[in-house]
Protein backbone atom coordinates (compact mmCIF):
# COMPACT_ATOMS: atom_id res chain seq x y z
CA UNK A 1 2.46 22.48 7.82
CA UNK A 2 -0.88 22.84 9.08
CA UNK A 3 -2.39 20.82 11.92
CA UNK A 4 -1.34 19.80 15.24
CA UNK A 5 1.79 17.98 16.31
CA UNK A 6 0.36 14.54 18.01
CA UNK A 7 1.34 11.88 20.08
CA UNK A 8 3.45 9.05 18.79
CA UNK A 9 1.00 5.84 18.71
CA UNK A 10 4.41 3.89 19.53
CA UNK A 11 6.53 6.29 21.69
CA UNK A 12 9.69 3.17 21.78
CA UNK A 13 9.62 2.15 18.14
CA UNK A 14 11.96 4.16 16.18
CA UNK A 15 14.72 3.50 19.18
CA UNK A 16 13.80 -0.15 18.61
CA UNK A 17 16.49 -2.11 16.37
CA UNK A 18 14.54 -5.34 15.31
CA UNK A 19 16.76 -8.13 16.33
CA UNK A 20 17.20 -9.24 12.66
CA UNK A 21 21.18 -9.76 12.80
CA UNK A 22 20.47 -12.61 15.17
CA UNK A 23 17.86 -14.52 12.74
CA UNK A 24 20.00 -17.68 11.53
CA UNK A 25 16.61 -19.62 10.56
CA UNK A 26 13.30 -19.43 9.38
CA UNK A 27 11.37 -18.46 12.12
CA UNK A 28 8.47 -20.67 13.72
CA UNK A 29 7.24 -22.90 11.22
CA UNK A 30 4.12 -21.21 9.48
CA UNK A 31 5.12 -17.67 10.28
CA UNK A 32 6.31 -16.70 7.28
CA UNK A 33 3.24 -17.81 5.70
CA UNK A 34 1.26 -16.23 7.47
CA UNK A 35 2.94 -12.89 7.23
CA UNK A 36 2.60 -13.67 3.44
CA UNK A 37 -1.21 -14.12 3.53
CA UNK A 38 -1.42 -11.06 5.58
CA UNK A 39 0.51 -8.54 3.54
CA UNK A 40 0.51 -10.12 0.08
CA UNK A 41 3.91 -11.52 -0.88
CA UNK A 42 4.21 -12.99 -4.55
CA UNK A 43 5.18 -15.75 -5.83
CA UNK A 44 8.10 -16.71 -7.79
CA UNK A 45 8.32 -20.18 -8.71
CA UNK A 46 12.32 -19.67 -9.47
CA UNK A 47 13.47 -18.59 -6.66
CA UNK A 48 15.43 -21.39 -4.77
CA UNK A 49 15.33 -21.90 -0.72
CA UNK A 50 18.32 -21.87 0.83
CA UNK A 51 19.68 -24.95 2.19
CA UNK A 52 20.23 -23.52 5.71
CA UNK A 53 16.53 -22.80 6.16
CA UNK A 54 14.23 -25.58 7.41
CA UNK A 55 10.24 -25.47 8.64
CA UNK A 56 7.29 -26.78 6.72
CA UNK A 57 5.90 -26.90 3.22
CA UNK A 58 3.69 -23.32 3.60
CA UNK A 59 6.95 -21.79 4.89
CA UNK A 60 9.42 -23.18 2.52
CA UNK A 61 6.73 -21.85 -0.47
CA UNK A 62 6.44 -18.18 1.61
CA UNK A 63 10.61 -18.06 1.38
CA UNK A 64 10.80 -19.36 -1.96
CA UNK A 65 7.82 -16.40 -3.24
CA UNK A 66 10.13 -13.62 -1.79
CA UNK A 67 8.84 -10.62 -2.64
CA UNK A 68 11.60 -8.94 -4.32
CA UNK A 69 12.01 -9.53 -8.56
CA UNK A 70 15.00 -7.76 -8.43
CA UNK A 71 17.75 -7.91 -6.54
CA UNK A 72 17.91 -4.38 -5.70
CA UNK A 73 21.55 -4.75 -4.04
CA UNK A 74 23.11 -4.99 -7.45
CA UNK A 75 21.08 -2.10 -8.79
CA UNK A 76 22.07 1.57 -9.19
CA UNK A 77 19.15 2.96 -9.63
CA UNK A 78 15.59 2.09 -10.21
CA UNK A 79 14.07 3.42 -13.61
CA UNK A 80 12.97 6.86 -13.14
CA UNK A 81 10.45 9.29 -14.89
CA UNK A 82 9.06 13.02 -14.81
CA UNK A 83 5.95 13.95 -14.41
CA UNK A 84 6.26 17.53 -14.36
CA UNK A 85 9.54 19.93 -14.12
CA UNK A 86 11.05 18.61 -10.15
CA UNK A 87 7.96 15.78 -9.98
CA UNK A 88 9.62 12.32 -10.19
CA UNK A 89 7.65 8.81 -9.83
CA UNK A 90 10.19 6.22 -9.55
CA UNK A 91 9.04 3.36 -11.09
CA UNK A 92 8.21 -0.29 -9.59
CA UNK A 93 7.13 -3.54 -11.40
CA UNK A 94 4.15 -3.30 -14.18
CA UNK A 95 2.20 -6.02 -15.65
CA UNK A 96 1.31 -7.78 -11.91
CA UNK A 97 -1.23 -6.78 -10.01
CA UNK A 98 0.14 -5.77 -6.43
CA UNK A 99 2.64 -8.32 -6.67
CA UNK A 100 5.16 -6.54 -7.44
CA UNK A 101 7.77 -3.62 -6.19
CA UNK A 102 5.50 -0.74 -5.55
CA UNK A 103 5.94 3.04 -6.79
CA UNK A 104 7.41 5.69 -5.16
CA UNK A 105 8.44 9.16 -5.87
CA UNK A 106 10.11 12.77 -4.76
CA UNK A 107 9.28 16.24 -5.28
CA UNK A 108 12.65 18.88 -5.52
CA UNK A 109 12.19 21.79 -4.75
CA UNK A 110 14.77 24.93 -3.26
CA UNK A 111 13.98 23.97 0.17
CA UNK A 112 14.83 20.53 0.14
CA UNK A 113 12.82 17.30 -1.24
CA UNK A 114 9.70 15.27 -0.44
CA UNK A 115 10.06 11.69 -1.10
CA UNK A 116 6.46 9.51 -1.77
CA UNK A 117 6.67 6.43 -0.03
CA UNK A 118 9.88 4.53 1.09
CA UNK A 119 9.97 0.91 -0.51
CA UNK A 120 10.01 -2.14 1.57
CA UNK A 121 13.82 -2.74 3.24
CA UNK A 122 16.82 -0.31 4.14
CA UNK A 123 18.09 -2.20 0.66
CA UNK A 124 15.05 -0.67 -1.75
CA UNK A 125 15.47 2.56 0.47
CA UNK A 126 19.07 2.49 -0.21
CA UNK A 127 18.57 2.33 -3.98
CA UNK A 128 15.55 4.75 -3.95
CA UNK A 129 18.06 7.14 -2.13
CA UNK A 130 20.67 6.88 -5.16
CA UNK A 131 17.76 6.97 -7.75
CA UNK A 132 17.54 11.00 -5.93
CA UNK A 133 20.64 11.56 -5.86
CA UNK A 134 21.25 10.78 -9.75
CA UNK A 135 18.45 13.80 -10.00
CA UNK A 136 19.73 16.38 -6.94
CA UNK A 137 22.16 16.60 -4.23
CA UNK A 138 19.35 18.72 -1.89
CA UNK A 139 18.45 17.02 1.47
CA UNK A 140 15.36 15.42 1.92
CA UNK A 141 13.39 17.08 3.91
CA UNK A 142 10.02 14.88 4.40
CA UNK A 143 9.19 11.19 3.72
CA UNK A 144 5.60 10.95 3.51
CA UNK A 145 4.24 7.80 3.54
CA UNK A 146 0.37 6.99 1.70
CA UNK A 147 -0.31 4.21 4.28
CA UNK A 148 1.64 1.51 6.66
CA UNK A 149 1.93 -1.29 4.98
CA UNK A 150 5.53 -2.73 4.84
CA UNK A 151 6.20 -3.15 1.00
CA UNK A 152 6.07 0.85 0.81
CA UNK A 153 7.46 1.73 4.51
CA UNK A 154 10.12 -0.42 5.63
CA UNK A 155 12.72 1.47 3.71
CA UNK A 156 11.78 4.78 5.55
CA UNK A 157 15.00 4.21 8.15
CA UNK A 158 17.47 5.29 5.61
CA UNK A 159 15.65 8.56 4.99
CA UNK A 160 14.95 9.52 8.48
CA UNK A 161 18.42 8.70 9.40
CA UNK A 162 19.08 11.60 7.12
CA UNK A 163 17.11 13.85 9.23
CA UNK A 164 13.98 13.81 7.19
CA UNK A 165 10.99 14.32 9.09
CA UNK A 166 8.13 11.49 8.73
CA UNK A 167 4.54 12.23 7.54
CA UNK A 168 1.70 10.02 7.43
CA UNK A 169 -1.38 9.08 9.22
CA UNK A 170 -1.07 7.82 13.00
CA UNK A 171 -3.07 5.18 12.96
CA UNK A 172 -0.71 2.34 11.91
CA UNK A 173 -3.06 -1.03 12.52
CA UNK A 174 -3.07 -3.62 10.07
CA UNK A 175 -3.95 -7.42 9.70
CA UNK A 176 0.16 -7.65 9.39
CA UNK A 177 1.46 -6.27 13.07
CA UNK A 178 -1.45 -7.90 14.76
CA UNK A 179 1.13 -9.59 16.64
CA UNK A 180 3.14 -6.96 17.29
CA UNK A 181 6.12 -4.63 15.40
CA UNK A 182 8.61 -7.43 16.71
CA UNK A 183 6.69 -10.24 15.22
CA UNK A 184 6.12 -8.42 12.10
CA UNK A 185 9.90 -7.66 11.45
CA UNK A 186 10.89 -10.94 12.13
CA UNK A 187 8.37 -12.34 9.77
CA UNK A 188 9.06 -9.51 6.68
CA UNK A 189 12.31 -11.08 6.92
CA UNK A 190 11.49 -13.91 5.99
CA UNK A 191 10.00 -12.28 2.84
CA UNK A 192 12.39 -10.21 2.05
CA UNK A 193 15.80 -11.67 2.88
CA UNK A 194 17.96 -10.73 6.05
CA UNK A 195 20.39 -8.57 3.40
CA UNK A 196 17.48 -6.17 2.03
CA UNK A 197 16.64 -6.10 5.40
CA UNK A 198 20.17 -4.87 6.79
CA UNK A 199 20.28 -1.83 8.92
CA UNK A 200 16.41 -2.16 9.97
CA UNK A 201 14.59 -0.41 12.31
CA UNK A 202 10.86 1.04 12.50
CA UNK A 203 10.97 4.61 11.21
CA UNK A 204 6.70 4.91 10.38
CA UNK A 205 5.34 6.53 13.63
CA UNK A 206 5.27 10.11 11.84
CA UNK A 207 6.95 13.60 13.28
CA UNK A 208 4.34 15.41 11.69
CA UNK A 209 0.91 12.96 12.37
CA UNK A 210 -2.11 13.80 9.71
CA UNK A 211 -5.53 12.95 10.05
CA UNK A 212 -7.57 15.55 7.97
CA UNK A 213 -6.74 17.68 4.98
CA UNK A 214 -3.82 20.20 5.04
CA UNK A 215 -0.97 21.30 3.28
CA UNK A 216 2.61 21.94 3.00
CA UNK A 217 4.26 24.27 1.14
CA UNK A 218 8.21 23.87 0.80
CA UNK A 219 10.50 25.69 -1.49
CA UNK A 220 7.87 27.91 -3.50
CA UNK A 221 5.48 24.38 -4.09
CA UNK A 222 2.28 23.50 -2.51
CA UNK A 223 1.65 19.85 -1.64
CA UNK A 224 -1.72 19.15 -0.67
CA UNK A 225 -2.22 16.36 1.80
CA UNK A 226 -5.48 14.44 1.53
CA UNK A 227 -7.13 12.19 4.28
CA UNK A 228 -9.54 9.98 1.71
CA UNK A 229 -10.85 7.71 4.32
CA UNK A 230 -9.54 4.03 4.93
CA UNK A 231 -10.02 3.11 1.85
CA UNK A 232 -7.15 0.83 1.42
CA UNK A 233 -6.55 0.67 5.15
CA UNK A 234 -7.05 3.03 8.16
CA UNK A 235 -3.89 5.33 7.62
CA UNK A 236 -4.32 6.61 4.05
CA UNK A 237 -3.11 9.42 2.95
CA UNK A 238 -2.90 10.83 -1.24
CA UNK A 239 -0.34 14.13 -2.06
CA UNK A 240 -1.78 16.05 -4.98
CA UNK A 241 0.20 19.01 -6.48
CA UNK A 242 -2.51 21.28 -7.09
CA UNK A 243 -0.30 23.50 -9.91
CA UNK A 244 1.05 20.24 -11.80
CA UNK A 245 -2.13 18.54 -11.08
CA UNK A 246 -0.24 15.13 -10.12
CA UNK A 247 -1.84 12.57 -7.49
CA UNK A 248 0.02 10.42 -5.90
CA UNK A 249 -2.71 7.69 -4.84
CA UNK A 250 -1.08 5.21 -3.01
CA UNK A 251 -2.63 1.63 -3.47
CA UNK A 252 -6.16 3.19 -3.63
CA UNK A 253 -5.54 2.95 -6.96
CA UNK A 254 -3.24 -0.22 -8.74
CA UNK A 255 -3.01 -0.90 -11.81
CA UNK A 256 -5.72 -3.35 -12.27
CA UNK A 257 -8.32 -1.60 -10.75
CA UNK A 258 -8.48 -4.30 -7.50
CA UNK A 259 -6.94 -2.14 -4.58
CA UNK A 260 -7.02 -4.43 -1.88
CA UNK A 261 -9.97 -3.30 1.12
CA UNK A 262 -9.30 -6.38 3.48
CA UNK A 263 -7.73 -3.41 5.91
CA UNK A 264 -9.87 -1.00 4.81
CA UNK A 265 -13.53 -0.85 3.90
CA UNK A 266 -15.61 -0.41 0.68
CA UNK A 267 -17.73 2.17 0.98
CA UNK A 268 -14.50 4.60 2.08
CA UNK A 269 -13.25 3.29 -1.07
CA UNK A 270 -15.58 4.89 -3.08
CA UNK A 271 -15.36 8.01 -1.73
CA UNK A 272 -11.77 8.17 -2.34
CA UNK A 273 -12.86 7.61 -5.43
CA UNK A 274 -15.30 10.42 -5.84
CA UNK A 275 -12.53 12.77 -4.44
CA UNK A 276 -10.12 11.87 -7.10
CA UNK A 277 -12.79 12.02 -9.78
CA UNK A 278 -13.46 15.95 -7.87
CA UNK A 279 -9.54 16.64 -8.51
CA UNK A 280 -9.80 16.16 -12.28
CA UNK A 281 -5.76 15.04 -12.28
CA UNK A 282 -3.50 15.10 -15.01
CA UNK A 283 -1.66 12.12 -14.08
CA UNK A 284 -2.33 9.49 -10.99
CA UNK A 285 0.50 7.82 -9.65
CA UNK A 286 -1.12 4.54 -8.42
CA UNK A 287 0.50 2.59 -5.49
CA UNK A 288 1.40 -0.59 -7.89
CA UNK A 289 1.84 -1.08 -11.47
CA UNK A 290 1.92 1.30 -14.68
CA UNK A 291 0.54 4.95 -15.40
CA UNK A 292 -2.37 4.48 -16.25
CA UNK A 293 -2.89 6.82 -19.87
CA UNK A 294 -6.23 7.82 -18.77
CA UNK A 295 -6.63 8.45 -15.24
CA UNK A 296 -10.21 8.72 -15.09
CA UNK A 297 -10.49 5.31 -16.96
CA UNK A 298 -8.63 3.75 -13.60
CA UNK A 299 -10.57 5.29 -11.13
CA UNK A 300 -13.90 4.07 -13.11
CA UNK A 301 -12.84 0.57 -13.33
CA UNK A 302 -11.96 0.58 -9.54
CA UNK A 303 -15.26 1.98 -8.90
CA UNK A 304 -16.96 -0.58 -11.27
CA UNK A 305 -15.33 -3.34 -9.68
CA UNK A 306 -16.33 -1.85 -5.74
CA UNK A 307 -20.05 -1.69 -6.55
CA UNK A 308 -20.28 -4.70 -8.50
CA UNK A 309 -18.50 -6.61 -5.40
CA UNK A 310 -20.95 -4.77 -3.10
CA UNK A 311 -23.93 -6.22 -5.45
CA UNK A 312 -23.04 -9.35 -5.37
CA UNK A 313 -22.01 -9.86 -1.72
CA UNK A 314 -25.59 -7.46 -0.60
CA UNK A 315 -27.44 -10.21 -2.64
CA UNK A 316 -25.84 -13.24 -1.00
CA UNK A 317 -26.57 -11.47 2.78
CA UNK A 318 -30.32 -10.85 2.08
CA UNK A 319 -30.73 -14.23 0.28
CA UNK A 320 -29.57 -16.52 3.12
CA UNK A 321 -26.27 -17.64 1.06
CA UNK A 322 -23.73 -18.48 3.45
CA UNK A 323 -20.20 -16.50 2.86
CA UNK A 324 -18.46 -19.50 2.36
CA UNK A 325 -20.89 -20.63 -0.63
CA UNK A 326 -20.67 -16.67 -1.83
CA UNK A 327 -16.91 -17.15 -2.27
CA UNK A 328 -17.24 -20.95 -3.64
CA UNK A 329 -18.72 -18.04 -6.89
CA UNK A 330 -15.75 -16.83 -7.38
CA UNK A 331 -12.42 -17.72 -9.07
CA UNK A 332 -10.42 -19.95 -6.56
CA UNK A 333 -7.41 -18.76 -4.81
CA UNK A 334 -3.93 -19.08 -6.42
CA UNK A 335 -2.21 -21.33 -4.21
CA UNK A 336 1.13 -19.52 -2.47
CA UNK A 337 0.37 -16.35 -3.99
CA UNK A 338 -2.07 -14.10 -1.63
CA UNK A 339 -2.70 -10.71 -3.49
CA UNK A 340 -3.07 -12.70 -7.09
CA UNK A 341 -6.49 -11.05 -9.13
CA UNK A 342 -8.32 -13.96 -8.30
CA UNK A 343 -6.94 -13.81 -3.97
CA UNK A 344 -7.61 -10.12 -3.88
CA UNK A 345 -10.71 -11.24 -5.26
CA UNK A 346 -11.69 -13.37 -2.81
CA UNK A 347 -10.18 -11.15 -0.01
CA UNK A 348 -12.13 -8.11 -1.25
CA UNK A 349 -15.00 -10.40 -0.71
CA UNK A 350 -14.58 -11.84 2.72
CA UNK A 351 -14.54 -7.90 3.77
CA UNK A 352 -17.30 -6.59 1.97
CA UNK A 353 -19.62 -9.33 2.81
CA UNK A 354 -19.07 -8.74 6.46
CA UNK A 355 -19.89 -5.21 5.54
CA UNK A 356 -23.17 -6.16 3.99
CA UNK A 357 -23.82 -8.26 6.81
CA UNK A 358 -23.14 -5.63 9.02
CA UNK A 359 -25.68 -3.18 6.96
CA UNK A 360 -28.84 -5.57 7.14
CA UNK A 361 -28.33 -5.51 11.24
CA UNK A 362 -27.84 -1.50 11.00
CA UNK A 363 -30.77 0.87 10.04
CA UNK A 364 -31.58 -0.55 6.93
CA UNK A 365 -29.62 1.61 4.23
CA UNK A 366 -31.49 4.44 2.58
CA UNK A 367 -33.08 3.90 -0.51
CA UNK A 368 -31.65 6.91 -2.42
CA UNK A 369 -28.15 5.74 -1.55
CA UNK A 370 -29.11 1.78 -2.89
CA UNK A 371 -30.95 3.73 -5.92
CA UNK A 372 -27.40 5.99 -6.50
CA UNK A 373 -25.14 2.72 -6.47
CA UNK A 374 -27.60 1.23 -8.98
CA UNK A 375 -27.61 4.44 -11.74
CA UNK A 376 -23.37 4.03 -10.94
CA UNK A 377 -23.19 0.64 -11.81
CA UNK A 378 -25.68 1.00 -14.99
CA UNK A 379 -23.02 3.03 -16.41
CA UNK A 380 -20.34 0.23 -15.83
CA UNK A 381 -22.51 -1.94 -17.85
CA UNK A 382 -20.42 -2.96 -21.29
């Protein structure tokens, strides 16, 4: 591995055990409603509340949209698929948005295996662990992680408690643990379920910390680690295997083309997008949802819907319009059910606008750069 060994952003947290055993309740009313807004927990009318838990309406919807559509402590295995000869994606929800289990995947090779991503509890971790071993008995030797949100880290404790060693960006902030990593258990719980969540503990600060491109090589493959930019947030990372030409993208890429950029920003968005458009891949493995067929028809369709949110919310800034009347344009919010099309939608917006705000009290931006965002979106014209 190339690069630098650096300093753990939170020296204490993997020899922190969250204090979830002792959680008997919801916790503060609102909380879990919040952490739902935050990180984008879906909704599932169906799912009942248990009678033991009490607090408010908001939290009583946040328990009852748990994010899980499975219940992934009665699976074996989740459904599995190769890419290329020892390059496995292993397979979340399609057909939803975000709102679903995310992707992950592992590489195999003779020195061990890289797992992509590690779910969100020790229970998906648990199952992602047998969905490997159904494939090969070899230890893991890495878990890298695309990015820090919980839905595709909170899992990672049952792989470094097999010794693997964790890589991923440093730089963990999100709108989620803005109250802290105690805080942000506590609430996940409350998504998730205090069962999936059995066994937590933090397990994200990485061993090996990345913040430019490098690569790995393990076992006769080469894994090349990108640094895209916060795109989606400020820790993103891709892994592209250069000889099977496979990305995996993380959610810069979903399956509906509306990769959430409330903790990242817009323009780094489209230069991720440029730099997977440079790779030419054979097949993208985005953070959420199906393969897409055509991975060059994803990455367009993101970028289509990035400039034509930048248009719109540019216009509004230099016209006077208010960002509350800017979002009273779009689609409303689905009620209980944050990172919906139409919430992402209006959570994309909030972000760029700010941006756009932020650009008319900057040096004004150059007019070859406004002209090359205008030929771009031409071509997204129907």
């Amino acid at each position: 591995m190339d690069g630098q060994r650096g300093q753990r952003v939170h020296p204490d947290r993997n020899d922190r055990v969250s204090r979830l055993t002792r959680i008997a309740a919801v916790p503060a009313a609102g909380l879990v409603a919040l952490v739902a807004a935050l990180l984008g927990a879906p909704c599932s009318a169906q799912r009942a509340v248990p009678r033991s838990l009490t607090g408010d309406s908001a939290t009583l919807a946040a328990i009852a949209s748990r994010y899980p559509r499975d219940r992934s402590d009665t699976l074996s295995t989740f459904p599995l698929h190769e890419l290329a000869p020892g390059v496995y994606v292993v397979l979340g929800d399609t057909g939803r948005g975000v709102e679903g289990r995310p992707n992950a995947g592992f590489i195999v090779t003779s020195g061990g295996v890289v797992v992509v991503d590690a779910l969100a509890s020790p229970g998906e971790g648990r199952v992602l662990l047998r969905t490997i071993r159904s494939v090969t008995t070899r230890p893991v030797r890495y878990l890298f992680l695309t990015h820090h949100h919980p839905d595709h880290t909170f899992g990672a404790i049952v792989f470094t408690r097999l010794g693997a060693r964790v890589i991923a960006h440093p730089d963990r902030r999100t709108l989620a643990d803005i109250n802290g990593d105690d805080q942000l258990a506590s609430d996940w719980t409350g998504v998730m379920g205090l069962e999936q969540m059995r066994g937590f503990a933090f397990a994200d600060t990485p061993n090996i910390p990345v913040t430019r491109d490098t690569a790995l090589r393990l076992g006769g493959r080469r894994l090349d680690i990108i640094r895209p930019g916060p795109a989606h947030t400020a820790g993103d990372l891709m892994l592209w295997l250069p000889a099977e030409r496979v990305l995996f993208a993380g959610d810069v890429l979903v399956e509906d083309g509306v990769s959430m950029m409330v903790d990242g920003n817009s323009t780094a968005m489209l230069g991720a997008l440029a730099r997977i458009d440079s790779l030419r891949p054979r097949v993208v493995v985005p953070g959420h949802g199906r393969l897409p067929n055509d991975a060059t028809a994803l990455v367009s369709a993101t970028r289509c819907y990035v400039l034509g949110l930048r248009a719109t919310m540019r216009h509004s800034v230099t016209d006077g319009v208010r960002m509350g009347q800017a979002l009273d344009r779009l689609p409303p919010a689905d009620r209980d059910r944050p990172v919906s099309l139409h919430s992402r939608l209006r959570r994309n917006a909030v972000r760029v606008y700010a941006e756009m705000e932020h650009a008319l009290l900057s040096p004004a931006e150059s007019a070859a750069a406004l002209a090359g965002e205008a030929r771009q979106r031409a071509a997204c014209a129907p």
